[in-house]
PDB file of N, CA and C in Angstrom:
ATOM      1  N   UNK A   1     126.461 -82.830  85.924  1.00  0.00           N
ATOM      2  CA  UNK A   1     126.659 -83.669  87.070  1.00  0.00           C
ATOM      3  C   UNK A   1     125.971 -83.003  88.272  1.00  0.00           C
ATOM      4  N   UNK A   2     125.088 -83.489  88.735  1.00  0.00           N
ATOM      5  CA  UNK A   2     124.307 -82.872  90.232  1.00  0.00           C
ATOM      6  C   UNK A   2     124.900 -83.616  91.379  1.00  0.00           C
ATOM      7  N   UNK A   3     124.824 -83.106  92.283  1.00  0.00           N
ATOM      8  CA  UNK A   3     125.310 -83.287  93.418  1.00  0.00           C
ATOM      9  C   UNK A   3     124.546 -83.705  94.759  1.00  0.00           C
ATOM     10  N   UNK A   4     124.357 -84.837  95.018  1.00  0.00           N
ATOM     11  CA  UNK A   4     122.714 -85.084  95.813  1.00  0.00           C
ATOM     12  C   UNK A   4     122.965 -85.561  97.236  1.00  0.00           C
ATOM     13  N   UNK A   5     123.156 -84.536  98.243  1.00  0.00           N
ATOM     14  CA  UNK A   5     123.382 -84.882  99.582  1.00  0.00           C
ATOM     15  C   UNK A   5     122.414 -85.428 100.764  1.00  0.00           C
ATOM     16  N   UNK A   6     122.821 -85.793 101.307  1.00  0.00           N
ATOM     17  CA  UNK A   6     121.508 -86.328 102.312  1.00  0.00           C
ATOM     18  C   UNK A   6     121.381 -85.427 103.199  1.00  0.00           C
ATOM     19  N   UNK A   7     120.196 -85.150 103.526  1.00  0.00           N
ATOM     20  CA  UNK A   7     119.168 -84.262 104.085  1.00  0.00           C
ATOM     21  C   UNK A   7     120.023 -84.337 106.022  1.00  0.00           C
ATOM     22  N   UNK A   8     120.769 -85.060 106.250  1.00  0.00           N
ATOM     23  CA  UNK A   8     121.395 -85.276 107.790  1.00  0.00           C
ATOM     24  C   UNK A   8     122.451 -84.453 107.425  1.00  0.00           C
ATOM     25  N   UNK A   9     123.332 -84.433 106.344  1.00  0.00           N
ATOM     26  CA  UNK A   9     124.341 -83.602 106.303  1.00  0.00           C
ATOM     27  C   UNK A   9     124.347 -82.626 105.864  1.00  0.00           C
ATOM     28  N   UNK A  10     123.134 -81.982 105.614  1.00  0.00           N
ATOM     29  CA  UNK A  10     122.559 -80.648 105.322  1.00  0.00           C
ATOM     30  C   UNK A  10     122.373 -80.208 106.376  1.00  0.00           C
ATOM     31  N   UNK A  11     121.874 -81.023 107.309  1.00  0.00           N
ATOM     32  CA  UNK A  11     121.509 -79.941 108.627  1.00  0.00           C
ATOM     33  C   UNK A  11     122.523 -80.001 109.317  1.00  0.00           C
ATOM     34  N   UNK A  12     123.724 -81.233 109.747  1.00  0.00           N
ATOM     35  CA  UNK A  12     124.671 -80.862 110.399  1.00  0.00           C
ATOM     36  C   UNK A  12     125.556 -79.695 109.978  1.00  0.00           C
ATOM     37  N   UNK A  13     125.776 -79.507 108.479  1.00  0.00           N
ATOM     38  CA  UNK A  13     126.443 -78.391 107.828  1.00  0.00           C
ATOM     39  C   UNK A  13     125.851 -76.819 108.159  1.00  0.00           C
ATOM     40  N   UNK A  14     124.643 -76.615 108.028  1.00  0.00           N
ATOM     41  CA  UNK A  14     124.086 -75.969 108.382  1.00  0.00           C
ATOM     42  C   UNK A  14     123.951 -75.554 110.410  1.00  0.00           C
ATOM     43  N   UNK A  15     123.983 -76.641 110.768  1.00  0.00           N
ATOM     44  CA  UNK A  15     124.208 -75.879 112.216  1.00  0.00           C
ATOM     45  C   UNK A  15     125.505 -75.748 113.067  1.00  0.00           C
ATOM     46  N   UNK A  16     126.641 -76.232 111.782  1.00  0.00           N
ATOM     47  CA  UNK A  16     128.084 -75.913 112.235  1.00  0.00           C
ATOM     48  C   UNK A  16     128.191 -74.385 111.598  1.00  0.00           C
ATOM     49  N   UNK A  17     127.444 -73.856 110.586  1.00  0.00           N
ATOM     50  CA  UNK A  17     127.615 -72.237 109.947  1.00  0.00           C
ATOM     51  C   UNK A  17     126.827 -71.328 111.287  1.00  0.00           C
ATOM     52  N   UNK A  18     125.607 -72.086 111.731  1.00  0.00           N
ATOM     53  CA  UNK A  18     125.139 -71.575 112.639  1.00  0.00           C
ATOM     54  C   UNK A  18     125.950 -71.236 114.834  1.00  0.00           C
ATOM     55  N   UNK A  19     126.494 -72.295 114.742  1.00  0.00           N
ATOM     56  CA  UNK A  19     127.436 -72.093 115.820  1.00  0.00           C
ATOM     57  C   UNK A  19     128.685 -71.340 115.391  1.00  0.00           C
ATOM     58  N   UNK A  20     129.326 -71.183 114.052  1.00  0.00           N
ATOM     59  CA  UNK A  20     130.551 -70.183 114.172  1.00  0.00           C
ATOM     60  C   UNK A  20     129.645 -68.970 114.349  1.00  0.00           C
ATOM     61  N   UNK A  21     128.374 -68.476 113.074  1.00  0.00           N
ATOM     62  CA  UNK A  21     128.177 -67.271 113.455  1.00  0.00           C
ATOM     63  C   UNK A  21     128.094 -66.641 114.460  1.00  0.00           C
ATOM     64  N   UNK A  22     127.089 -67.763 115.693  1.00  0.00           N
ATOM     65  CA  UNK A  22     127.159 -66.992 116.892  1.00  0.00           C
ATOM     66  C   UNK A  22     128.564 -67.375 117.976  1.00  0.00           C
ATOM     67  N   UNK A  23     128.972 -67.952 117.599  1.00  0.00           N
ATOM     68  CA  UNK A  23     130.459 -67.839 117.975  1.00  0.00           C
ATOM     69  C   UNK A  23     130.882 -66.444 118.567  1.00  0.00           C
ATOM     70  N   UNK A  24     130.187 -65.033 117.235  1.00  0.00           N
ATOM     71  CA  UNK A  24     130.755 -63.992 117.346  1.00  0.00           C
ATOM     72  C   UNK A  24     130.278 -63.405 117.829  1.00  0.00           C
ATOM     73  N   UNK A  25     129.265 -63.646 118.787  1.00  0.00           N
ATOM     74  CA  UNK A  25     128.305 -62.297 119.464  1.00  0.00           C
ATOM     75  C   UNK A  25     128.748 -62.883 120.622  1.00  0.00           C
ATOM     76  N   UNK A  26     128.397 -61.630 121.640  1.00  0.00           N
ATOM     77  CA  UNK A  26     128.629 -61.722 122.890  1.00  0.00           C
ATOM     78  C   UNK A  26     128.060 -60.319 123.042  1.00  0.00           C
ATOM     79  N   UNK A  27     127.448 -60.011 124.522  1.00  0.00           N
ATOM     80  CA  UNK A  27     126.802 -59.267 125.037  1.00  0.00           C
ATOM     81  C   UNK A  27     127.567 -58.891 125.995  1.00  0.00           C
ATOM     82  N   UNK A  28     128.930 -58.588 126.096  1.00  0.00           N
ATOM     83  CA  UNK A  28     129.471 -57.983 127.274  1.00  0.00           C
ATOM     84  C   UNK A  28     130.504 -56.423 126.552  1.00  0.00           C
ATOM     85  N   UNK A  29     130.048 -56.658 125.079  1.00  0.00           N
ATOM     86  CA  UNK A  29     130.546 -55.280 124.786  1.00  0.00           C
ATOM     87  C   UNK A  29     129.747 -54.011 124.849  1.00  0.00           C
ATOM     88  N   UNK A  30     128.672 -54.271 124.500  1.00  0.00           N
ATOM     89  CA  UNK A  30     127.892 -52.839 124.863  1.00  0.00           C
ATOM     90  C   UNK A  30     127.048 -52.873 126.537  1.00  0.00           C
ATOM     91  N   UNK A  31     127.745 -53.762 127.103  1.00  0.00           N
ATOM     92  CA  UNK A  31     126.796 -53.402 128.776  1.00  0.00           C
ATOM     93  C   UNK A  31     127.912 -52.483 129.314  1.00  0.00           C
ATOM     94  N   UNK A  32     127.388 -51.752 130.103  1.00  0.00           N
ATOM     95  CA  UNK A  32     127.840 -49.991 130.961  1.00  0.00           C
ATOM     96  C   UNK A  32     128.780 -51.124 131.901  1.00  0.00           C
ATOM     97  N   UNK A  33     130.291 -50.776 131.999  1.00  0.00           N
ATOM     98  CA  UNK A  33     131.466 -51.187 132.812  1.00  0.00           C
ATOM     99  C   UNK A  33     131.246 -50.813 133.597  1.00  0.00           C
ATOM    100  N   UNK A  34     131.619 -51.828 135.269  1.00  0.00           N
ATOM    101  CA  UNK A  34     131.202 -51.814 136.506  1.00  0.00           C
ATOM    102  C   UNK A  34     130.558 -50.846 136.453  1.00  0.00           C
ATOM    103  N   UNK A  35     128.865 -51.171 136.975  1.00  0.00           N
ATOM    104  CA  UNK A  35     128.495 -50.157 137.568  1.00  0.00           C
ATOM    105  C   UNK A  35     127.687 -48.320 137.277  1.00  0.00           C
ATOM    106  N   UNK A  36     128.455 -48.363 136.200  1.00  0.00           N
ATOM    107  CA  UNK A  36     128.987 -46.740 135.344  1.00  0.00           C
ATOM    108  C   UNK A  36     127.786 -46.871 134.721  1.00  0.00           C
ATOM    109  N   UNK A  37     127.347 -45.868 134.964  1.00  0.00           N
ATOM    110  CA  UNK A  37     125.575 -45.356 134.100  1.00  0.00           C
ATOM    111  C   UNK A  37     125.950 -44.838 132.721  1.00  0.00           C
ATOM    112  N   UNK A  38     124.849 -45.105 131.628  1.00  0.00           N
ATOM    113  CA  UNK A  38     125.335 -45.039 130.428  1.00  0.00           C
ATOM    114  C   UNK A  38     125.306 -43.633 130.155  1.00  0.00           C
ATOM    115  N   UNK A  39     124.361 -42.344 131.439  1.00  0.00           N
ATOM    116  CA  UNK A  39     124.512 -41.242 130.911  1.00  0.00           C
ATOM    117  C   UNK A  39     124.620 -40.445 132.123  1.00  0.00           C
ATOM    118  N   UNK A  40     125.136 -39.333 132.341  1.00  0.00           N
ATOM    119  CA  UNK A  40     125.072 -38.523 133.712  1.00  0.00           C
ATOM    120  C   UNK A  40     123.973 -38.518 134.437  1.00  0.00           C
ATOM    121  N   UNK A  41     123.982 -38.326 135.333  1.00  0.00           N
ATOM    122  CA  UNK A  41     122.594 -37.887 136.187  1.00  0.00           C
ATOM    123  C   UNK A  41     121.801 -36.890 135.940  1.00  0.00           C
ATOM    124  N   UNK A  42     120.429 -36.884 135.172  1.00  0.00           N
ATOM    125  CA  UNK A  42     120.067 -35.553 135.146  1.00  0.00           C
ATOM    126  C   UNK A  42     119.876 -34.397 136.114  1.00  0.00           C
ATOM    127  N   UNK A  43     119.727 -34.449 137.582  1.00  0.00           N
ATOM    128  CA  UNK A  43     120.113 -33.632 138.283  1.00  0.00           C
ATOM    129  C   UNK A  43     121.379 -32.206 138.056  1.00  0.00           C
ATOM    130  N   UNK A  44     122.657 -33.678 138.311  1.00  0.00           N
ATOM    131  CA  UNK A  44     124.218 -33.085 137.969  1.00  0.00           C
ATOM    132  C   UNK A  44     123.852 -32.425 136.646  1.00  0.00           C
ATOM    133  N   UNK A  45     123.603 -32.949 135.621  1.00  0.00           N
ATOM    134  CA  UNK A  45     124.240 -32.202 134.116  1.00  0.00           C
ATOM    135  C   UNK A  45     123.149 -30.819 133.994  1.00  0.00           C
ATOM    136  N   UNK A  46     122.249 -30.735 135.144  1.00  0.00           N
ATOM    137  CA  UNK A  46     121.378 -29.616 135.132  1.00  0.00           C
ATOM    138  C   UNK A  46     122.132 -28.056 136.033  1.00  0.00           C
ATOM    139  N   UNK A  47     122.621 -28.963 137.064  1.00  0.00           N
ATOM    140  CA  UNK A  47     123.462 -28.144 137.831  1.00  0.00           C
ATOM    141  C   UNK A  47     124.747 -27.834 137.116  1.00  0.00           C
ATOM    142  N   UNK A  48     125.426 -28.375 136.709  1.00  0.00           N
ATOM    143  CA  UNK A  48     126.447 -28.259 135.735  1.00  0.00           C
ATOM    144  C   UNK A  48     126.319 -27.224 134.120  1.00  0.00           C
ATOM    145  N   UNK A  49     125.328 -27.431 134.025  1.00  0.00           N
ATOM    146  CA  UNK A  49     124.573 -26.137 133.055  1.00  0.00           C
ATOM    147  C   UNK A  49     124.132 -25.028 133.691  1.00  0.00           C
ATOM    148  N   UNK A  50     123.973 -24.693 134.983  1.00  0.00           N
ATOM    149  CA  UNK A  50     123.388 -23.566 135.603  1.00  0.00           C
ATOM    150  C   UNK A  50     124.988 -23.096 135.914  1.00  0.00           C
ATOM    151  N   UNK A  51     125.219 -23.674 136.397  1.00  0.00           N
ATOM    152  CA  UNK A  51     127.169 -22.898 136.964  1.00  0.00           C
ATOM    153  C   UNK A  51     127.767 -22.620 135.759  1.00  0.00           C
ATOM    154  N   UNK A  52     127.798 -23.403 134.480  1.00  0.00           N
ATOM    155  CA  UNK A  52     128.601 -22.610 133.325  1.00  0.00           C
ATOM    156  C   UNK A  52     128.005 -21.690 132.750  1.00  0.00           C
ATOM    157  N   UNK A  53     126.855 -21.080 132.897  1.00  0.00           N
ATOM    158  CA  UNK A  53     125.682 -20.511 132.440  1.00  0.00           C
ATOM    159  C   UNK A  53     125.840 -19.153 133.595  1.00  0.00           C
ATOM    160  N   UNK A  54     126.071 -19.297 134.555  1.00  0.00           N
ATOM    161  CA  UNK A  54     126.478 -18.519 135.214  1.00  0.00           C
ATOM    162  C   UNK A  54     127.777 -17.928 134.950  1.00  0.00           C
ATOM    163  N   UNK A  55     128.966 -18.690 134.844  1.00  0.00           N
ATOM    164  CA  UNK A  55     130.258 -18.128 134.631  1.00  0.00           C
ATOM    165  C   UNK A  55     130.139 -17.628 133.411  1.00  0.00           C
ATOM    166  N   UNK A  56     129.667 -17.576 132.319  1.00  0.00           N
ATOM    167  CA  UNK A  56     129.534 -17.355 130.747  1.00  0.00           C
ATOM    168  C   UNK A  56     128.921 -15.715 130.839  1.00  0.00           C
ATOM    169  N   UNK A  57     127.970 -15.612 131.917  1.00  0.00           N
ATOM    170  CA  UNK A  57     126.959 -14.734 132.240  1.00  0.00           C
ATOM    171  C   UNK A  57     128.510 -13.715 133.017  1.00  0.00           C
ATOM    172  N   UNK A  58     129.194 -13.896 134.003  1.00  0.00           N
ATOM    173  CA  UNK A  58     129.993 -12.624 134.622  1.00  0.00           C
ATOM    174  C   UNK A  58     131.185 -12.508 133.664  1.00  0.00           C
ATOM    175  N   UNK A  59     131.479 -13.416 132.761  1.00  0.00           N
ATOM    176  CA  UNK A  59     132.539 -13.254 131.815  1.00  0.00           C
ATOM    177  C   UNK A  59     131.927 -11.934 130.665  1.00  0.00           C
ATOM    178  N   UNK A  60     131.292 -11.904 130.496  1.00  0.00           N
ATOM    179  CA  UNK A  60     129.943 -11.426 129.150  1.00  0.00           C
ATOM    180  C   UNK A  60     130.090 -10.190 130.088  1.00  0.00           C
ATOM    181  N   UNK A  61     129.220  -9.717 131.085  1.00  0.00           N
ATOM    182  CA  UNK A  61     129.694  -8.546 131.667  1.00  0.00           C
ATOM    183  C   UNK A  61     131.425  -7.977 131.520  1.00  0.00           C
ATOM    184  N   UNK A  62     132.201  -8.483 131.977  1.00  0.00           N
ATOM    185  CA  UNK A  62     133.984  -8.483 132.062  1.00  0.00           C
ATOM    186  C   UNK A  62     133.996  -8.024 130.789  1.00  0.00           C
ATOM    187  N   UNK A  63     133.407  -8.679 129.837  1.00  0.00           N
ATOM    188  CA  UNK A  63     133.466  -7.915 128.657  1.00  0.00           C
ATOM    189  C   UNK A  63     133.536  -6.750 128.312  1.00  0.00           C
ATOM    190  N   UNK A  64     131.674  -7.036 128.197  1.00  0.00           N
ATOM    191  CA  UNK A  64     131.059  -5.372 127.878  1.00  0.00           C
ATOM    192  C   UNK A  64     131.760  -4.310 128.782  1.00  0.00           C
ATOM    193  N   UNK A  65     131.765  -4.464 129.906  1.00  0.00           N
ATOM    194  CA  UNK A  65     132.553  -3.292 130.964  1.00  0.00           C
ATOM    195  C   UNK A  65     133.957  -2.874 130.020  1.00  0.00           C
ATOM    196  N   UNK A  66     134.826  -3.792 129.607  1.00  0.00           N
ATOM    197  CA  UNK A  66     136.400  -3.604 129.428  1.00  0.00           C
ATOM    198  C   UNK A  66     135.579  -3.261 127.608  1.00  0.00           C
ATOM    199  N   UNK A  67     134.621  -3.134 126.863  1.00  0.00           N
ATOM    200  CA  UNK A  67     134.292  -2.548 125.847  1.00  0.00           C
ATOM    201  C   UNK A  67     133.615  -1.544 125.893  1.00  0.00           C
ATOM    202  N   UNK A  68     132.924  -0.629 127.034  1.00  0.00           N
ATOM    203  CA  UNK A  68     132.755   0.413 127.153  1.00  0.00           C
ATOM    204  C   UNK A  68     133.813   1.200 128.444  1.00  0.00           C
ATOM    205  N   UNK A  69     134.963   0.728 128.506  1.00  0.00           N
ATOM    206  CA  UNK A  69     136.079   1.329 128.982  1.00  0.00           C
ATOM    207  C   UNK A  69     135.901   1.716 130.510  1.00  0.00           C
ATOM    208  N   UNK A  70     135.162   1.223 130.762  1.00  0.00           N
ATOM    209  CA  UNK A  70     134.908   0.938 132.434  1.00  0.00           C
ATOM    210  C   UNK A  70     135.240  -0.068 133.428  1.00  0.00           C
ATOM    211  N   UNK A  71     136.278  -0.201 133.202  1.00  0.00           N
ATOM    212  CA  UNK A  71     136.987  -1.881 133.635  1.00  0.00           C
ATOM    213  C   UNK A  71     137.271  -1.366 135.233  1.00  0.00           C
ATOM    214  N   UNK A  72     137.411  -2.182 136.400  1.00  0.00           N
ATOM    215  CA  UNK A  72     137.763  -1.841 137.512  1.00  0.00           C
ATOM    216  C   UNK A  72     139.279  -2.404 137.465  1.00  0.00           C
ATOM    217  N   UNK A  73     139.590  -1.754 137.842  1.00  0.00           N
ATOM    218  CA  UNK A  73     141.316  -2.436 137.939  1.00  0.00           C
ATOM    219  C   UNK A  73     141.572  -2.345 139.827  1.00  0.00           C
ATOM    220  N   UNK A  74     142.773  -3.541 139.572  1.00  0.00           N
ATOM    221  CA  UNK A  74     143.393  -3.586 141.123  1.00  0.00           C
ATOM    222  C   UNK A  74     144.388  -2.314 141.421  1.00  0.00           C
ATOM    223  N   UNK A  75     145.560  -2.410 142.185  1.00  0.00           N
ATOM    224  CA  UNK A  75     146.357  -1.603 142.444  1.00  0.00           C
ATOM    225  C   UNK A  75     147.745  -1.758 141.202  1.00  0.00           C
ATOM    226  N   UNK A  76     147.383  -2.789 140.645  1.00  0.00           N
ATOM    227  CA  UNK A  76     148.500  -2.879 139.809  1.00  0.00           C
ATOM    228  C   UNK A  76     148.223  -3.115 138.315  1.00  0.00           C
ATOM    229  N   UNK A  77     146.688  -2.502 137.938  1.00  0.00           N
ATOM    230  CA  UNK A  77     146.328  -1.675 136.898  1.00  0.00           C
ATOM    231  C   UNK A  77     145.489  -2.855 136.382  1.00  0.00           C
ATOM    232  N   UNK A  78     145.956  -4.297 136.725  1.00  0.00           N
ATOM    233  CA  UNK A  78     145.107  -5.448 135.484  1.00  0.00           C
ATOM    234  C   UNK A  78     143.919  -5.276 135.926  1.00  0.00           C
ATOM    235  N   UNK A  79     143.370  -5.553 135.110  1.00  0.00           N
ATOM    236  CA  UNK A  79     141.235  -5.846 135.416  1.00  0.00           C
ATOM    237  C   UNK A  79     140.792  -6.976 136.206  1.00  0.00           C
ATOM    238  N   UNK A  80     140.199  -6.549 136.941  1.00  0.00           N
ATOM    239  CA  UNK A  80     139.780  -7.761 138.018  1.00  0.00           C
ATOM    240  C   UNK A  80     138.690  -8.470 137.193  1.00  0.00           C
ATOM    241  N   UNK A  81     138.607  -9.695 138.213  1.00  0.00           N
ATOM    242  CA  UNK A  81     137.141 -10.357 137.442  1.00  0.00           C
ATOM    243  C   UNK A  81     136.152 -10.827 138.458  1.00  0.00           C
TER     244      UNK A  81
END
């Protein structure tokens, strides 16, 4: 038994599959919320790498000093930093 539809209700069928699919898209999930840049400023995240890069750098000394037993201490013996 074949089944022989007319060529009008092929395409209406076909562009009711086509309106649910896009039913489901929408373009307001991946755009950057108010405003909000999708990545830091390269300036900031440069400066922000030089200051932890720095603190990493007098911690690393604090170290080595308190591992070759040369630590400066306050008046109440802890190690300064």
């Amino acid at each position: 038994m074949k089944i022989h539809l007319p060529a009008w209700s092929v395409l209406v069928l076909l562009n009711g599959v086509g309106l649910c699919v896009l039913g489901f898209y929408s373009t307001t999930g991946a755009a950057p919320q108010g405003g909000q840049l999708p990545f830091q400023n390269s300036v900031e995240q440069r400066g922000d790498m030089v200051r932890e890069l720095r603190e990493i750098k007098e911690l690393l000394k604090e170290q080595n000093a308190m591992l070759r037993g040369t630590t400066k201490t306050d008046a109440t013996g802890t190690p300064k930093r």
